[in-house]
Protein backbone atom coordinates (compact mmCIF):
# COMPACT_ATOMS: atom_id res chain seq x y z
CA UNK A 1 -3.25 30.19 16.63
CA UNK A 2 -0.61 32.02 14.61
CA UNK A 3 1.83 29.79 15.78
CA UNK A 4 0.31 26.56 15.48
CA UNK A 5 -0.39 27.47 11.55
CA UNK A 6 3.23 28.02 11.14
CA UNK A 7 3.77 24.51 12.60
CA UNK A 8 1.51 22.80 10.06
CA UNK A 9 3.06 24.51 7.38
CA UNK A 10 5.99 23.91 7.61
CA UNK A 11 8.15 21.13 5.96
CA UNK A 12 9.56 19.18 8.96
CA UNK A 13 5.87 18.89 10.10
CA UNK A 14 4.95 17.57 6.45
CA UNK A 15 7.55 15.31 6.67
CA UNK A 16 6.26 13.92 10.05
CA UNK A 17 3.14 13.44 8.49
CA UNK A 18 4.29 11.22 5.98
CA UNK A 19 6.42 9.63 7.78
CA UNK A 20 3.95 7.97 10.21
CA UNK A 21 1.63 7.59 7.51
CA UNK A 22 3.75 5.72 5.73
CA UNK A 23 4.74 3.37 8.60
CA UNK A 24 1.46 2.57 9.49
CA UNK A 25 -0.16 1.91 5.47
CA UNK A 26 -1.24 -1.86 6.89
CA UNK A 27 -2.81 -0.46 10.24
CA UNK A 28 -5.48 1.61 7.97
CA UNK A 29 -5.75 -1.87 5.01
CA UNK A 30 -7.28 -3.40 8.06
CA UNK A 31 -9.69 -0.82 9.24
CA UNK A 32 -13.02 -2.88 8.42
CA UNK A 33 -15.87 -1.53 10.72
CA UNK A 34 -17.47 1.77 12.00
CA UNK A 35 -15.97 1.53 15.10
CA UNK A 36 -12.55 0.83 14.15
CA UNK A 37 -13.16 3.83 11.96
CA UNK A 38 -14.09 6.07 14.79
CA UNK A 39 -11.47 4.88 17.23
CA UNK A 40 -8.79 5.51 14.65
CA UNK A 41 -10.14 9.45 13.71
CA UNK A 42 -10.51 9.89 17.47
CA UNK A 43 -6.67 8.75 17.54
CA UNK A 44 -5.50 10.97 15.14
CA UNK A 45 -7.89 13.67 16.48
CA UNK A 46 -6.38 13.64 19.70
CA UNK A 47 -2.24 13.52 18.76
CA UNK A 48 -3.37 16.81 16.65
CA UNK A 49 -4.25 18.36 19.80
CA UNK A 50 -1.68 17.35 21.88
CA UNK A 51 0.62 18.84 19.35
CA UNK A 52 -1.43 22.09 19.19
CA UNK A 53 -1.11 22.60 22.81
CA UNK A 54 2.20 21.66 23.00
CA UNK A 55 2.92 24.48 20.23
CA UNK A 56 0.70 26.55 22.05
CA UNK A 57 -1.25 25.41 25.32
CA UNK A 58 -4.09 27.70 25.08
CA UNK A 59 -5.69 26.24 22.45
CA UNK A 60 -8.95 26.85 22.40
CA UNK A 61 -11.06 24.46 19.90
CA UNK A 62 -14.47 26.03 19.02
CA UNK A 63 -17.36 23.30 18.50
CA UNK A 64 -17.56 23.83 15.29
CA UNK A 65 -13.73 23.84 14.29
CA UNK A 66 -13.58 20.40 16.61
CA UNK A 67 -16.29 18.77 14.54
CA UNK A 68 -14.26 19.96 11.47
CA UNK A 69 -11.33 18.46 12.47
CA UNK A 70 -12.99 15.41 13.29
CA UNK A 71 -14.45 14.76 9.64
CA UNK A 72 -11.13 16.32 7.93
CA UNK A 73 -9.75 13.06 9.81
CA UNK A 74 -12.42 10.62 9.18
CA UNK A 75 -11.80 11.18 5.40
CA UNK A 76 -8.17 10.91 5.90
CA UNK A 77 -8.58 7.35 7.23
CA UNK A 78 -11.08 6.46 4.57
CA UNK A 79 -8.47 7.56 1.65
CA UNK A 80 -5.93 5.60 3.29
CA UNK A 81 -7.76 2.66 3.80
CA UNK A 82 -8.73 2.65 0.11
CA UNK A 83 -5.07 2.71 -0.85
CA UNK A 84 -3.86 -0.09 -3.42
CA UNK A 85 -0.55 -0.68 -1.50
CA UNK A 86 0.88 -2.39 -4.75
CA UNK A 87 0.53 0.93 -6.98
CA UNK A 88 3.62 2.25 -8.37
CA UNK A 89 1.77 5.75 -8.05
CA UNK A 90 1.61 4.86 -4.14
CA UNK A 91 4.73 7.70 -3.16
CA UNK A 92 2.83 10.41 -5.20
CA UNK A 93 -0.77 9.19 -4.24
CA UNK A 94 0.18 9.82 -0.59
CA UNK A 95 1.88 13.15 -1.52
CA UNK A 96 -1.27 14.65 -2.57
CA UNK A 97 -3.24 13.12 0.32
CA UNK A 98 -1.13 14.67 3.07
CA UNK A 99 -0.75 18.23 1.15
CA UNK A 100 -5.09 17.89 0.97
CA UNK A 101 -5.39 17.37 4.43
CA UNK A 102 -3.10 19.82 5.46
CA UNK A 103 -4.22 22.39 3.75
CA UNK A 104 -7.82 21.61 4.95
CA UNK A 105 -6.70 21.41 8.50
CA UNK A 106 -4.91 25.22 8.30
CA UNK A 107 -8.11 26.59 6.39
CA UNK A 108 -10.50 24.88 9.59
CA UNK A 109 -7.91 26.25 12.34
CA UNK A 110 -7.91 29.79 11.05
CA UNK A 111 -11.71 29.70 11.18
CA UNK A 112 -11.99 29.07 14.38
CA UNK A 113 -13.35 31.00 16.64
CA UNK A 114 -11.35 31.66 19.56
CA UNK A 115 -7.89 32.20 20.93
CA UNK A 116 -7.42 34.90 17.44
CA UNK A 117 -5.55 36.85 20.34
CA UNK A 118 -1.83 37.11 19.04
CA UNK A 119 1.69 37.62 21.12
CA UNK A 120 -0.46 37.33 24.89
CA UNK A 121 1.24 37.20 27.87
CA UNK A 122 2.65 33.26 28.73
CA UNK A 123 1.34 31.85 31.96
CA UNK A 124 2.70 27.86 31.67
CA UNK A 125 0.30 25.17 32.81
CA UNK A 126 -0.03 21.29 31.96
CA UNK A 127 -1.26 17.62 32.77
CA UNK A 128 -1.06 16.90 36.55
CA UNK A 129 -1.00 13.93 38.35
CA UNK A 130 -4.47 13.18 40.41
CA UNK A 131 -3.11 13.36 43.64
CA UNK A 132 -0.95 16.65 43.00
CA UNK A 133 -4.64 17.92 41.87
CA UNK A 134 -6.23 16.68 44.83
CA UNK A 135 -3.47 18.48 47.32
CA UNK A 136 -2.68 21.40 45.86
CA UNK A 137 -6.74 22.55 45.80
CA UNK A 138 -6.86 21.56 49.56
CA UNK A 139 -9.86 19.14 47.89
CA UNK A 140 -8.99 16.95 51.36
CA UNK A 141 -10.67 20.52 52.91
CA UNK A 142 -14.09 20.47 51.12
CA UNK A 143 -16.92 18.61 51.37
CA UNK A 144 -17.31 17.55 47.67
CA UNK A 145 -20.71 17.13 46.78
CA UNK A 146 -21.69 15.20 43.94
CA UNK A 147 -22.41 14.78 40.67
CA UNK A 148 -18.92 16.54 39.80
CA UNK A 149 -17.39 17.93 36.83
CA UNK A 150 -13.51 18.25 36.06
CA UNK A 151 -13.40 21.27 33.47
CA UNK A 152 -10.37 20.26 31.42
CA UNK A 153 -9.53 17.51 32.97
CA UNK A 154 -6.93 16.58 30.39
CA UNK A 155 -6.44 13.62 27.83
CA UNK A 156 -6.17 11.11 30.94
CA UNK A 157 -7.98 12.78 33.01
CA UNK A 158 -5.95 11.74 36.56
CA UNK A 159 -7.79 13.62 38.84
CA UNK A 160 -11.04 11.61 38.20
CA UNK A 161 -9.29 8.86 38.34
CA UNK A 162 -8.21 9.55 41.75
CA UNK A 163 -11.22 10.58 43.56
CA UNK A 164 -12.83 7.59 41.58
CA UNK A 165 -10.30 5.29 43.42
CA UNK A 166 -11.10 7.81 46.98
CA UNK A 167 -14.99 6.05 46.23
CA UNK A 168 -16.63 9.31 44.59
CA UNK A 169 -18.99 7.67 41.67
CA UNK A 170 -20.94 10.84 39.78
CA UNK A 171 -17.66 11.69 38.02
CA UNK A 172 -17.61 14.06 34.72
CA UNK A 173 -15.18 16.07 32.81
CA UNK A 174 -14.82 18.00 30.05
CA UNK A 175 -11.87 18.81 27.72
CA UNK A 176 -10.73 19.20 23.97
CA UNK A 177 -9.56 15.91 23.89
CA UNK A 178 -11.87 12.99 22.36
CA UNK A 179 -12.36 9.80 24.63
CA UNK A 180 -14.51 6.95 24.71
CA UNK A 181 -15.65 7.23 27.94
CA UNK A 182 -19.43 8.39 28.21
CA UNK A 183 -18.56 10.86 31.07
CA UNK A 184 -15.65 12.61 29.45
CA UNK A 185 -17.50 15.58 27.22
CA UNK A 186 -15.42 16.63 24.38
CA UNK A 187 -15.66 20.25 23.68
CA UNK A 188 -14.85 23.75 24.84
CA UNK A 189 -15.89 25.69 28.13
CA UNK A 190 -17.35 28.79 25.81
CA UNK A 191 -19.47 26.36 24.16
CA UNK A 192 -20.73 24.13 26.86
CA UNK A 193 -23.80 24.71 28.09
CA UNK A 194 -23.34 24.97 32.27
CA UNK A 195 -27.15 24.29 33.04
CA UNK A 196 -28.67 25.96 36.48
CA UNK A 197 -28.46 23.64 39.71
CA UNK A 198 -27.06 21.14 37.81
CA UNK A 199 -23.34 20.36 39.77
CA UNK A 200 -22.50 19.66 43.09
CA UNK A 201 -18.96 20.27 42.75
CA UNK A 202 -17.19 21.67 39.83
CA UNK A 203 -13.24 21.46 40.15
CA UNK A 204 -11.06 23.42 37.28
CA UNK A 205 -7.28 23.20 37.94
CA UNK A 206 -4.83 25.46 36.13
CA UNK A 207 -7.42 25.28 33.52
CA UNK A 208 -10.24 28.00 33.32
CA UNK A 209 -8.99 30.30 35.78
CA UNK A 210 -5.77 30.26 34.13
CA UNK A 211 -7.26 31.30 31.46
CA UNK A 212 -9.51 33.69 32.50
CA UNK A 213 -6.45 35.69 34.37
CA UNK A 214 -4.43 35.56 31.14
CA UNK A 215 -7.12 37.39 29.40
CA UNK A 216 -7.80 40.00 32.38
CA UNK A 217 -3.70 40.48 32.25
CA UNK A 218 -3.66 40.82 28.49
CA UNK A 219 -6.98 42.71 28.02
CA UNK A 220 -8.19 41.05 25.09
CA UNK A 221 -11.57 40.18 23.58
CA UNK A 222 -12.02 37.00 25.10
CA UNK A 223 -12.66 38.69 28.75
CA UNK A 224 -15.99 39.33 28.88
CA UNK A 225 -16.43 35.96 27.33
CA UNK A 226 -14.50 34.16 30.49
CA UNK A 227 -16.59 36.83 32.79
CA UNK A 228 -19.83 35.28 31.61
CA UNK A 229 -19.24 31.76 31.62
CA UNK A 230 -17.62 32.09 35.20
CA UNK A 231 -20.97 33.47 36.22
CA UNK A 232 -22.80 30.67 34.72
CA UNK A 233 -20.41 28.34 36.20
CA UNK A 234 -21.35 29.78 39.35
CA UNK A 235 -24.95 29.68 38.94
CA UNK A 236 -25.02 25.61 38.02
CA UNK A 237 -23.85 25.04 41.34
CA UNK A 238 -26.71 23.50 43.43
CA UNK A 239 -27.33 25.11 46.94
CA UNK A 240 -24.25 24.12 49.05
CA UNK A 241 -22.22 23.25 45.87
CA UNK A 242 -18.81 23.80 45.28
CA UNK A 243 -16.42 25.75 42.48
CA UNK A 244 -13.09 24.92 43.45
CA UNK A 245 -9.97 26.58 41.32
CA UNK A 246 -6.43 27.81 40.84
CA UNK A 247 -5.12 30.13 40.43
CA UNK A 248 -7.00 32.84 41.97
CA UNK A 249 -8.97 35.69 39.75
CA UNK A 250 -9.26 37.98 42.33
CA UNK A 251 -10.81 40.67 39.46
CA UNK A 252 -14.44 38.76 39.47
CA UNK A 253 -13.87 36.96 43.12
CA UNK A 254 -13.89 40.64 44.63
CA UNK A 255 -17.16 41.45 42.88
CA UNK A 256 -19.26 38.69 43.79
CA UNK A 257 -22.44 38.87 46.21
CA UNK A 258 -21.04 37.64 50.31
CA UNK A 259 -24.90 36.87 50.96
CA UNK A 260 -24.77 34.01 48.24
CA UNK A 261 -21.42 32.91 48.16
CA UNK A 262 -18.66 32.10 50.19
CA UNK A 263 -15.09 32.26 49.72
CA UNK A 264 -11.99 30.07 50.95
CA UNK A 265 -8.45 31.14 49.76
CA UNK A 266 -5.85 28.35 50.21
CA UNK A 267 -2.13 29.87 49.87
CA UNK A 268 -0.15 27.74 47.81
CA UNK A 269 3.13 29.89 47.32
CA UNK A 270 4.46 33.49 48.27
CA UNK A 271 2.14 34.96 45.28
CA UNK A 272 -1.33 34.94 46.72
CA UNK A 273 -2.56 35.22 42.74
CA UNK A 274 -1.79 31.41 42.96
CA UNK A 275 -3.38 30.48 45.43
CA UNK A 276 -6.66 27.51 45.11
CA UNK A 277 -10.13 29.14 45.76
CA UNK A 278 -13.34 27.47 47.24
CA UNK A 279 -16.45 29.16 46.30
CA UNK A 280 -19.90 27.82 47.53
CA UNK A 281 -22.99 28.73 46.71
CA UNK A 282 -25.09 29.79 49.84
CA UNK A 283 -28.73 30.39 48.30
């Protein structure tokens, strides 16, 4: 989180700032409804946290620090919309806007409540394509049951897309990013809610087990967080269901119960710690 202060702070980011501001002054005269409104603060919402994870892509957004950041930026539109374009105070006005709204965006980002976890061990991961999603977790292999969930399933979220297109309909995912679509929860995986029997499938590429490993391998706090929400992942499988991964976490895969689960390693590389896991729950 260190690092993605810094990058607020600092004056080529402030510049940035006013830069686009200041090329798009008519874009936010003409915001006129609610909904424009929201679609604009879930805009600028979003290109903050693409360029928090590209500082640092294990970001992890808190509920509370995500519904911050999403008022911080519904005031910033309002301010700008109530502009007088033709005031020769307009330079300064916009000064003190921006420095405001940075400085309230640092304060909510060094509240939050994860990722406090400084100079951790780098494990890279990104936005995949749907079908190198849908290969590389041997998903061809599995008998994906329905309704299904995508845990960070990315600002596009391609691999729905792709088994939407293969005729799967109960399609759900969940990532820090806001969208408009109804099935796309915005949030984090600490503070969603993974209620019992509830998923037939739930799919989590280079996502929460990448995580999870890069807390086991660093030892920090967040551990026995990741332990109990990949328990509680586990137990909102319905009977049969599916919790289908990569990489490997062969720390909690070693300890779970053989008479309710099952487990399927598919080798992707040389390093079996990368390799995609199928878990299903028996009983």
């Amino acid at each position: 989180m260190k690092s993605i202060i810094t990058y607020l702070e600092s004056e080529e980011t402030r510049k940035s700032i006013m830069h686009a501001i200041q090329q798009n002054l008519y874009l936010y005269q003409g915001i006129n409804t609610e909904e424009k409104i929201q679609s604009l603060t879930g805009s600028l919402y979003n290109y903050l946290v693409m360029e928090c994870v590209q500082v640092n892509q294990y970001v992890s957004l808190s509920k509370d620090t995500i519904d911050s950041l999403n008022i911080l930026y519904r005031e910033l539109v309002l301010h700008l919309r109530g502009l007088a374009l033709e005031n020769r105070t307009l330079q300064d006005d916009l000064e003190i806007i921006v420095q405001r709204h940075r400085a309230k965006l640092i304060s909510a980002l060094k509240h939050n409540s994860y990722n406090k976890n400084q100079d951790q061990l780098f494990i890279p991961c990104a936005e995949y394509s749907g079908s190198f999603q849908f290969h590389l977790l041997h998903l061809g292999d599995c008998l994906l049951k329905q309704p299904i969930l995508d845990v960070g399933c990315g600002k596009k979220h391609q691999l729905l897309s792709y088994l939407e297109e293969k005729g799967f309909e109960e399609l759900y995912g969940l990532d820090q990013y806001h969208s408009d679509e109804h099935r796309i929860f915005c949030g984090n995986w600490f503070d969603y809610h993974f209620l019992q029997s509830t998923w037939g499938s739930v799919i989590a590429h280079m996502s929460f087990s990448n995580h999870y490993r890069r807390s086991l391998i660093n030892q920090d706090s967040d551990t026995v967080l990741y332990t109990m929400k990949y328990l509680e992942i586990l137990d909102s499988l319905i009977v049969g269901g599916l919790f289908i991964y990569s990489p490997a976490v062969r720390t909690i895969e070693e300890t779970l119960d053989r008479q309710r689960y099952s487990i399927t390693y598919f080798p992707n590389l040389d390093d079996r710690n990368l390799d995609s896991v199928c878990i299903q729950r028996l009983c």
